[in-house]
N, C-alpha and C. Protein backbone atom coordinates (compact mmCIF):
# COMPACT_ATOMS: atom_id res chain seq x y z
N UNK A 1 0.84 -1.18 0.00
CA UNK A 1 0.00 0.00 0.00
C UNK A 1 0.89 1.24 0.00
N UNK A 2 0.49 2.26 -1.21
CA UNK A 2 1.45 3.10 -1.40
C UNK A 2 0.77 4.49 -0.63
N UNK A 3 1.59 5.14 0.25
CA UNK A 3 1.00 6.42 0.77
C UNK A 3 2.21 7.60 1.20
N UNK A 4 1.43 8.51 0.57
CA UNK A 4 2.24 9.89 0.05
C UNK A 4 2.82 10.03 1.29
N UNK A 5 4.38 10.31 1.45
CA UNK A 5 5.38 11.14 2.92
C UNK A 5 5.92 11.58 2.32
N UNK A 6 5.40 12.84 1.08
CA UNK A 6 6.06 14.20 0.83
C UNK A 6 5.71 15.30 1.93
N UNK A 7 5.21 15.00 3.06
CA UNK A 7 5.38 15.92 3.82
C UNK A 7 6.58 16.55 4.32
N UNK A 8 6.23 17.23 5.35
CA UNK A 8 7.25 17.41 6.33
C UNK A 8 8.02 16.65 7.62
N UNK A 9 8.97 16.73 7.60
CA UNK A 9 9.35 15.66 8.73
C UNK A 9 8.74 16.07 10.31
N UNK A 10 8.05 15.26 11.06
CA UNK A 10 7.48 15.89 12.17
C UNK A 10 8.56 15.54 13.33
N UNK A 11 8.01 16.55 14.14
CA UNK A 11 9.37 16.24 15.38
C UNK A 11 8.62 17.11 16.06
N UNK A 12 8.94 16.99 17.76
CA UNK A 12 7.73 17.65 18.57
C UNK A 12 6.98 16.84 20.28
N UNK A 13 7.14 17.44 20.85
CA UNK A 13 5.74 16.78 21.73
C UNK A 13 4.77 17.50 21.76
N UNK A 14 3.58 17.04 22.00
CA UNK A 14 2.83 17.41 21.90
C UNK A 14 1.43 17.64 20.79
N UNK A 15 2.37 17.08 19.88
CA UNK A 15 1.49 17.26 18.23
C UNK A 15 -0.08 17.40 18.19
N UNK A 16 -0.85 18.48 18.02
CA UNK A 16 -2.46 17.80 18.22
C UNK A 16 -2.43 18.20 16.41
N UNK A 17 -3.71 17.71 16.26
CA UNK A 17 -4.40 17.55 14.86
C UNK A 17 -3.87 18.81 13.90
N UNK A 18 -4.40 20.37 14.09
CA UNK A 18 -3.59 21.23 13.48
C UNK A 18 -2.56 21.33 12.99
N UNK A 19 -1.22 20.95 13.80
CA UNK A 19 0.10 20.60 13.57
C UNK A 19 0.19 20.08 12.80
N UNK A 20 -0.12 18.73 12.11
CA UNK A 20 0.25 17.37 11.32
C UNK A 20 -0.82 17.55 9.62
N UNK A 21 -0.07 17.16 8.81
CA UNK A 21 -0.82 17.38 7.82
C UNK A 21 -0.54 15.65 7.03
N UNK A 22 -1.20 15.70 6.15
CA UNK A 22 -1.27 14.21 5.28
C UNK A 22 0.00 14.34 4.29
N UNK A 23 0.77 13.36 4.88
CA UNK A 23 2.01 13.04 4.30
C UNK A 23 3.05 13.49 4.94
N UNK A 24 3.01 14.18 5.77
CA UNK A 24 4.12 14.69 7.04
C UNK A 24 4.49 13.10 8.00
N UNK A 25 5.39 12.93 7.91
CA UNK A 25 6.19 11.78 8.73
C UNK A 25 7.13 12.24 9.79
N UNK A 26 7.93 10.94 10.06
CA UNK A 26 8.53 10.89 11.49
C UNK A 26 9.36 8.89 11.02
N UNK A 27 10.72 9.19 11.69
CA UNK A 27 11.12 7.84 12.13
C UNK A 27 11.20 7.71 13.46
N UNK A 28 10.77 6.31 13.66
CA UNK A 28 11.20 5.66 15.46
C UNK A 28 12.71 5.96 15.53
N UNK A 29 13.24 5.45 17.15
CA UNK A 29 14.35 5.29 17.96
C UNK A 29 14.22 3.46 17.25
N UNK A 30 15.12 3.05 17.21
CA UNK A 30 15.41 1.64 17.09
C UNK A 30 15.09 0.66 18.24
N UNK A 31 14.92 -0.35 18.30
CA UNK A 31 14.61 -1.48 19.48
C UNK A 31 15.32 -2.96 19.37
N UNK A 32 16.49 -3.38 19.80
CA UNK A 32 16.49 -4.85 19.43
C UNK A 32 15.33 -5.62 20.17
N UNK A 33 15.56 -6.75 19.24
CA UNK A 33 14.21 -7.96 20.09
C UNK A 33 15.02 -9.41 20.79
N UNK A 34 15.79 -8.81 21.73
CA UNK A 34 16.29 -9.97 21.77
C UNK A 34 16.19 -11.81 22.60
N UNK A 35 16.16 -12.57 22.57
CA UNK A 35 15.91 -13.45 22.96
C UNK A 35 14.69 -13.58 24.60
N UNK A 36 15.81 -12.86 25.20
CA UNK A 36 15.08 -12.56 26.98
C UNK A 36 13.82 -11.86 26.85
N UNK A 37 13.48 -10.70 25.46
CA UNK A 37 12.29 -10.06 25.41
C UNK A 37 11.01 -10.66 24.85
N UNK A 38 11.51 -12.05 23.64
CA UNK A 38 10.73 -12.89 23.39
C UNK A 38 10.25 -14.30 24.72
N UNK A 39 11.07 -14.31 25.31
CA UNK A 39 10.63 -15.13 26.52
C UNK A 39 9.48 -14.16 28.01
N UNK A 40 10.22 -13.21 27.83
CA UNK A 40 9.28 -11.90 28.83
C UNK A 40 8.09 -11.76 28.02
N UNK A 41 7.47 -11.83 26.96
CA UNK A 41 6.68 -11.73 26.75
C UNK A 41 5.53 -13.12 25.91
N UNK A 42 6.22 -14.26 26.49
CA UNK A 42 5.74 -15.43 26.06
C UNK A 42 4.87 -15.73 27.30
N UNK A 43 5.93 -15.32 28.53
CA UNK A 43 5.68 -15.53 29.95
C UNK A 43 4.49 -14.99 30.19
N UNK A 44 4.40 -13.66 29.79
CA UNK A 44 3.31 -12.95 30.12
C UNK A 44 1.90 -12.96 29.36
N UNK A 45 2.10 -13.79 28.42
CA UNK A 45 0.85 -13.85 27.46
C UNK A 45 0.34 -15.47 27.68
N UNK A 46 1.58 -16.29 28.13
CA UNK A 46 0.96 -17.39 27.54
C UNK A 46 1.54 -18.62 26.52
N UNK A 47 2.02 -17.38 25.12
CA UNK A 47 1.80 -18.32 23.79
C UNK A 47 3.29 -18.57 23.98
N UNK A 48 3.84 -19.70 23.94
CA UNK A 48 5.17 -20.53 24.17
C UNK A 48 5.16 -21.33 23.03
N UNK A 49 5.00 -21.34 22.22
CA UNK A 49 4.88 -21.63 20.72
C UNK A 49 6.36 -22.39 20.07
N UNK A 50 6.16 -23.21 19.99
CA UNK A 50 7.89 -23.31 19.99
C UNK A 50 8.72 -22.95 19.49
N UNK A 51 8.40 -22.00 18.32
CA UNK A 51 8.93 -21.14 17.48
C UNK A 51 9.97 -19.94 18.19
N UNK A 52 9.18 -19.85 19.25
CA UNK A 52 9.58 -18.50 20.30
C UNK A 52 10.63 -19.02 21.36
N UNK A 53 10.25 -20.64 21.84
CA UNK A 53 10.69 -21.01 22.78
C UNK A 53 11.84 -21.76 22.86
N UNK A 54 12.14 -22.44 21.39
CA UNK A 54 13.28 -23.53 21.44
C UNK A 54 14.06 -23.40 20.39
N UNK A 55 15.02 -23.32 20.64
CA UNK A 55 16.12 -23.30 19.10
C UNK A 55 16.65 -24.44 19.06
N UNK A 56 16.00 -25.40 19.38
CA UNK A 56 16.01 -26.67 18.78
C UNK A 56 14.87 -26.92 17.33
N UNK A 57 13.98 -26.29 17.92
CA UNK A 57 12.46 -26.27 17.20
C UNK A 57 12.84 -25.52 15.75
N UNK A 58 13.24 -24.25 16.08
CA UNK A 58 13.30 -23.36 14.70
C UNK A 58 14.37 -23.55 13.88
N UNK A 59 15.36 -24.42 14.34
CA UNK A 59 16.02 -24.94 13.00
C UNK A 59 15.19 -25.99 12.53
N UNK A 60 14.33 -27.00 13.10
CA UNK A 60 13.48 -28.01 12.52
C UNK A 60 12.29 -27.38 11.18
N UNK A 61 12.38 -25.75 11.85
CA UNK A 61 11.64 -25.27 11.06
C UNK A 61 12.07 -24.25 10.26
N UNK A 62 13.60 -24.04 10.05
CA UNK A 62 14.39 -23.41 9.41
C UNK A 62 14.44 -21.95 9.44
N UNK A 63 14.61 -21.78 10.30
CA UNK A 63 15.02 -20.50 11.05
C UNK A 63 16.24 -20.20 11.79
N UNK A 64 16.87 -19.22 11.70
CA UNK A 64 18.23 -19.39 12.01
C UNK A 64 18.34 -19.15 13.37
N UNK A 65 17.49 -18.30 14.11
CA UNK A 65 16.67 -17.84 15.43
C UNK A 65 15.51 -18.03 15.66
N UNK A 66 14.94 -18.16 17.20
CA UNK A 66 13.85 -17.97 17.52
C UNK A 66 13.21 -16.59 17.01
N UNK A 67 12.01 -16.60 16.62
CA UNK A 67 11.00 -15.73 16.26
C UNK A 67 10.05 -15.13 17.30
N UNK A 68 10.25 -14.10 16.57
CA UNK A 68 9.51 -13.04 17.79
C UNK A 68 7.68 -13.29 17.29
N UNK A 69 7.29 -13.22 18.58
CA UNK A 69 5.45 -13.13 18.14
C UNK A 69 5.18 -12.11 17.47
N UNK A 70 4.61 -12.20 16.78
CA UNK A 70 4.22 -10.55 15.81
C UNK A 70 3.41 -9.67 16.62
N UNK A 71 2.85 -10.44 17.43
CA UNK A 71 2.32 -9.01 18.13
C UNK A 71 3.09 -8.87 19.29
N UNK A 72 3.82 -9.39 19.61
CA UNK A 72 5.14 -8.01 20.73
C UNK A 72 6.18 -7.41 19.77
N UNK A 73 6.28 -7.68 18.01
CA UNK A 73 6.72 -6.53 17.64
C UNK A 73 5.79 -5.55 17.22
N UNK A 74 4.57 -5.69 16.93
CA UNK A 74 3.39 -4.95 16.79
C UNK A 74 3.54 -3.92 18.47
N UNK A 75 3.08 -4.71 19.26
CA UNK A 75 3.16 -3.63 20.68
C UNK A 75 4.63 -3.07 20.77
N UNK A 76 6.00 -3.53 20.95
CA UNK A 76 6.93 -2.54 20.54
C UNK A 76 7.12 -1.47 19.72
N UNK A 77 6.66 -1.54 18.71
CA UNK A 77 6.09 -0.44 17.68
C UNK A 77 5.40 0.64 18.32
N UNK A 78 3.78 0.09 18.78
CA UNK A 78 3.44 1.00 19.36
C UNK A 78 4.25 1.71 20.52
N UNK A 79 5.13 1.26 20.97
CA UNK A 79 6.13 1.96 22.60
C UNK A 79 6.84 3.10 21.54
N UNK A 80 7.72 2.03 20.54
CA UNK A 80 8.44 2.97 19.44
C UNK A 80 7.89 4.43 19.17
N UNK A 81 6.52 4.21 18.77
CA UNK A 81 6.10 5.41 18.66
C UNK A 81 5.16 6.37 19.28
N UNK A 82 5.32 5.84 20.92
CA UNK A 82 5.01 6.83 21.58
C UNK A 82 5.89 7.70 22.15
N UNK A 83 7.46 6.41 21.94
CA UNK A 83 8.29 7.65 22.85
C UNK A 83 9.54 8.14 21.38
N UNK A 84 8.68 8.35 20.16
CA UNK A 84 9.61 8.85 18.93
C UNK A 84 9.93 10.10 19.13
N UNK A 85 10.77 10.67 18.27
CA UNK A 85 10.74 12.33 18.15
C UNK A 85 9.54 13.38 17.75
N UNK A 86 8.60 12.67 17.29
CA UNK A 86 7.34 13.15 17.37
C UNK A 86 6.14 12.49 18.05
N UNK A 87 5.63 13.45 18.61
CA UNK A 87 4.32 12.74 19.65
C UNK A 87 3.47 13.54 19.91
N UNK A 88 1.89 12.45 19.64
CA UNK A 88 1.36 13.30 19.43
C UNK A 88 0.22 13.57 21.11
N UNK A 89 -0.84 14.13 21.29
CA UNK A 89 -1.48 14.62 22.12
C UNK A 89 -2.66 13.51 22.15
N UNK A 90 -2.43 12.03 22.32
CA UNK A 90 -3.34 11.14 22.07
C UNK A 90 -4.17 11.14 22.81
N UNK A 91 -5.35 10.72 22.62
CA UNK A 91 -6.45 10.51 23.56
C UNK A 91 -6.11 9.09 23.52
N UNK A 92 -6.67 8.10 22.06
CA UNK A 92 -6.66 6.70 22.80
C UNK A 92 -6.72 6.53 21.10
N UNK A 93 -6.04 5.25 21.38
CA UNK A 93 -5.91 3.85 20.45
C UNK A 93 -7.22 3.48 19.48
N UNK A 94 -7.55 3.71 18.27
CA UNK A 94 -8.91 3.22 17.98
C UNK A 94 -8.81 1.48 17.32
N UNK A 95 -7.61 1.62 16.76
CA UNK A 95 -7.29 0.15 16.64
C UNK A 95 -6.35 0.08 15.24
N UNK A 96 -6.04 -0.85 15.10
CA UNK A 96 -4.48 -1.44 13.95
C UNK A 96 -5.04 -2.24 12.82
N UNK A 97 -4.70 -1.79 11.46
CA UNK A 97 -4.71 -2.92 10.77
C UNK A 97 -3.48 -3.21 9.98
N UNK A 98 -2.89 -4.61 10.98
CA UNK A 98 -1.29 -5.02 10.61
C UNK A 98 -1.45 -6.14 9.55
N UNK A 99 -0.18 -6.24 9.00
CA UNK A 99 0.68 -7.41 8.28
C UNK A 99 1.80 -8.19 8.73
N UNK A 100 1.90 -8.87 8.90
CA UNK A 100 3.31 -9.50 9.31
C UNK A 100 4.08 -10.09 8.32
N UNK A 101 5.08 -9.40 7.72
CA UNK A 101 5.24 -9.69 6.00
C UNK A 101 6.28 -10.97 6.42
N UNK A 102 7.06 -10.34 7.45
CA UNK A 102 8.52 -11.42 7.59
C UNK A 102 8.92 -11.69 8.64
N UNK A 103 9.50 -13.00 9.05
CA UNK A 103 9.53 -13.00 10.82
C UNK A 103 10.75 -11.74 11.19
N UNK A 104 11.06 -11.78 12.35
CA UNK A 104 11.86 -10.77 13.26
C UNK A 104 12.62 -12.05 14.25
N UNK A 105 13.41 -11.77 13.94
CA UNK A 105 14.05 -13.17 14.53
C UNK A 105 15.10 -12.27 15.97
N UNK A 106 15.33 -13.24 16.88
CA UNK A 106 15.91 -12.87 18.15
C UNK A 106 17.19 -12.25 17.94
N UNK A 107 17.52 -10.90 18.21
CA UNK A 107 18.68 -10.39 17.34
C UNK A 107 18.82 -9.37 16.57
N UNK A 108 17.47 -9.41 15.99
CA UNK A 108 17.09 -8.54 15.00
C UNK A 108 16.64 -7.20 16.12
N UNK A 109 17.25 -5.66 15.05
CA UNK A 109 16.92 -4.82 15.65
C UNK A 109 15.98 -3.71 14.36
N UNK A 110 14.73 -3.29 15.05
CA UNK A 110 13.76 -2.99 14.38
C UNK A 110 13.91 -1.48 14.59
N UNK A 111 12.63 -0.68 13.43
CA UNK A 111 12.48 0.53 13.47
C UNK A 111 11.09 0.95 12.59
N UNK A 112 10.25 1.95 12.67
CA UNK A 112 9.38 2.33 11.90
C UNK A 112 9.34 3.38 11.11
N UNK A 113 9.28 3.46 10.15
CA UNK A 113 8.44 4.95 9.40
C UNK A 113 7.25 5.19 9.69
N UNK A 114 6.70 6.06 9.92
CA UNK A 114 5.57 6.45 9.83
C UNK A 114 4.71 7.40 9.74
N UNK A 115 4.20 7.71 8.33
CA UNK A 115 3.21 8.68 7.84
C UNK A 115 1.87 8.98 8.22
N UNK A 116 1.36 10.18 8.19
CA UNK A 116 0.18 10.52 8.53
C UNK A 116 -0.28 10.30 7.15
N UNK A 117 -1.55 8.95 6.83
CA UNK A 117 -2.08 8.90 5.64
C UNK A 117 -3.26 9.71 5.61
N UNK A 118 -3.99 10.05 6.53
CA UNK A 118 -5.38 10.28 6.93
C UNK A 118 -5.83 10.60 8.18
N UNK A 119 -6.22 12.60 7.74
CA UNK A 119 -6.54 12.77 9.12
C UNK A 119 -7.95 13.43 9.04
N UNK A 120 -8.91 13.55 10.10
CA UNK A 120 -10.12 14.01 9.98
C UNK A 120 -11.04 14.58 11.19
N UNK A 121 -11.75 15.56 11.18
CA UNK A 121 -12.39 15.92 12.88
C UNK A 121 -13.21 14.84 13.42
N UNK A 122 -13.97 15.02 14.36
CA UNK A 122 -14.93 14.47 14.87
C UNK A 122 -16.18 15.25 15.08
N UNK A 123 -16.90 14.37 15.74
CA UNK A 123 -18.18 15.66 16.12
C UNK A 123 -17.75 16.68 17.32
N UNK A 124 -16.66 15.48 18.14
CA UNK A 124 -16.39 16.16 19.52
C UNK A 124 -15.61 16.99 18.81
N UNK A 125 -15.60 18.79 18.88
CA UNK A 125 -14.88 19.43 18.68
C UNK A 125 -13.25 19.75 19.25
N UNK A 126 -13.37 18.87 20.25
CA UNK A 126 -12.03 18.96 21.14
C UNK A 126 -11.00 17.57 20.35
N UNK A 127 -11.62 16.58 19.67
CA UNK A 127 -10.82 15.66 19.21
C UNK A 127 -10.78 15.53 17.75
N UNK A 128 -9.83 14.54 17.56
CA UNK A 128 -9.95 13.99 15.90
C UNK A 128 -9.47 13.12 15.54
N UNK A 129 -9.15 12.87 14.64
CA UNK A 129 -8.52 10.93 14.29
C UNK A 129 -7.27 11.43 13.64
N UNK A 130 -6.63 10.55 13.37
CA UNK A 130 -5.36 10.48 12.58
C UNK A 130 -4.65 9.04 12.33
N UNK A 131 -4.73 9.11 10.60
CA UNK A 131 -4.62 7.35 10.36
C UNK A 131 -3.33 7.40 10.11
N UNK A 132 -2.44 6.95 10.99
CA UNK A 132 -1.30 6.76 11.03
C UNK A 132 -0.47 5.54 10.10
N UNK A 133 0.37 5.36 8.80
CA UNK A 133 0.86 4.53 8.43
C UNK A 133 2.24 4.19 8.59
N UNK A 134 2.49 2.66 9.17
CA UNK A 134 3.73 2.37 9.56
C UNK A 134 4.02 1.31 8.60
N UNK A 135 5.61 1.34 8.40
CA UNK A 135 6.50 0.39 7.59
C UNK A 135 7.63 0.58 8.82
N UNK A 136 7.58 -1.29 9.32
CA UNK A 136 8.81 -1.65 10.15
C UNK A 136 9.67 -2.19 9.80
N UNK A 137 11.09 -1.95 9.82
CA UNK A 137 12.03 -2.41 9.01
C UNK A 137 12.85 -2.99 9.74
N UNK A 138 13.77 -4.24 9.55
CA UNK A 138 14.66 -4.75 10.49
C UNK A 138 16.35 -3.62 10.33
N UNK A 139 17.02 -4.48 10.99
CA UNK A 139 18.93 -3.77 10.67
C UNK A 139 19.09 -3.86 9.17
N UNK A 140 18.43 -4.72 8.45
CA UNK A 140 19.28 -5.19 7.20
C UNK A 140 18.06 -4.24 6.21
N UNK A 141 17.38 -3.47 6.43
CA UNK A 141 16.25 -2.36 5.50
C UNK A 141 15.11 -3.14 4.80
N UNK A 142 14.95 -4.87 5.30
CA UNK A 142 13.90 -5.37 5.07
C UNK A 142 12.67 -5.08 5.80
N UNK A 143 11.44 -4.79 4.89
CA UNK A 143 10.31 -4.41 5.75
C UNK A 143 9.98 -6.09 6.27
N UNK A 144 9.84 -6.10 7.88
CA UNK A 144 9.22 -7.17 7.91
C UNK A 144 7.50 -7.08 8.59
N UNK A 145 7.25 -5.93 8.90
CA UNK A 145 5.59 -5.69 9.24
C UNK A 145 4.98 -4.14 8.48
N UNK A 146 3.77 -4.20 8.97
CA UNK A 146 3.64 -3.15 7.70
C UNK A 146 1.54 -2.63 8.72
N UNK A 147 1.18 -1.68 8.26
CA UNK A 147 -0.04 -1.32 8.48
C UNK A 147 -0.74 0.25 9.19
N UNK A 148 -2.02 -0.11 9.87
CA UNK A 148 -2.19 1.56 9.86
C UNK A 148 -2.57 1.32 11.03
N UNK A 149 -2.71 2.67 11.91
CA UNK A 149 -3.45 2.62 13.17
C UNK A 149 -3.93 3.90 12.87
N UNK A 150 -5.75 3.76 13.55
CA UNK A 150 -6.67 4.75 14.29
C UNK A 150 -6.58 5.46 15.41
N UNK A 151 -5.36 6.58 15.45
CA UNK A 151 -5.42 7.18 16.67
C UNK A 151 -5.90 8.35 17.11
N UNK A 152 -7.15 9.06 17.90
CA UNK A 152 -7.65 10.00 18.69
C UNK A 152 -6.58 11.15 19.16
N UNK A 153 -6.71 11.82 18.41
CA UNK A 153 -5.84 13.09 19.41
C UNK A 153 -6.48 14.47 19.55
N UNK A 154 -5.96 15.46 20.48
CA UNK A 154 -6.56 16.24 20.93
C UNK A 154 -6.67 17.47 19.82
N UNK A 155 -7.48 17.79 19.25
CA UNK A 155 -7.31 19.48 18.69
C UNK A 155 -6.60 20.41 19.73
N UNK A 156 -5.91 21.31 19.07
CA UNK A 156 -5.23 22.35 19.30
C UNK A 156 -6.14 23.37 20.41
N UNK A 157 -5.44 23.83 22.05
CA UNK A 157 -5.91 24.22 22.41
C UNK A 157 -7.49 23.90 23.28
N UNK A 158 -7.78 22.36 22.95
CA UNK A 158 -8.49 21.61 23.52
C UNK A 158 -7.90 20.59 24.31
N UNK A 159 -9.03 19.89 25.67
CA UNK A 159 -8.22 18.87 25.79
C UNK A 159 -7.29 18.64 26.95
């Protein structure tokens, strides 16, 4: 999915709706994923998958590392880009629609782009949406996740 970041580069706290225009971007701070963070968060969810859990398993399944769950690089992402060089004045999360193009293997250190594809008011005059598009890329400039999120932020001077 192709979406315009001839904007401006954003940088900032605080960003509400006014500020940000369609096609204005921002890159994350980087994150490795490494082994101990795929087990901290196997622990805490549950899914022990053996993919995640045994490197006995993921060479059986040809992987050179254990694999990260896609959604603790999905929720890293989101951390990524709350604490990026731009941020915005969120109210709340409306929700994600991800891809998981390629695994993220234990080791691997990630990062996002991400464009404002789509932004729009609400009725509440104090808020508004902003469809945020991310492309996550590993160390080596392969995208391995990809998608948009619905996020609520405050209008300018509201809030």
């Amino acid at each position: 999915m192709s979406v315009d970041n001839s904007g401006k580069s954003l940088t900032g706290f605080g960003l509400s709706y006014e500020d940000v225009e369609v096609g204005d971007h921002f890159e994350t701070y980087s994150r490795e994923v490494t082994a101990a963070v795929i087990e901290a968060f196997a622990e805490m969810t549950g899914d022990r998958f053996e993919i995640h859990m045994s490197d006995e398993a993921v060479l059986r399944h040809g992987f050179p590392a254990r694999v990260a769950h896609g959604l603790l690089v999905l929720s890293l992402v989101d951390g990524l880009k709350n604490n990026a060089i731009a941020r915005f004045r969120a109210v709340a999360s409306l929700g994600w629609t991800w891809r998981f193009s390629a695994p993220v293997l234990a080791g691997d250190t990630i990062k996002a782009e991400v464009t404002v594809a789509d932004k729009r008011t609400t009725r509440n005059p104090a808020r508004a949406i902003l469809r945020l598009r991310f492309v996550v890329r590993n160390q080596r400039g392969r995208a391995i996740q990809e998608g948009e999120n619905e996020l609520m932020i405050y209008r300018r001077d509201m809030g």
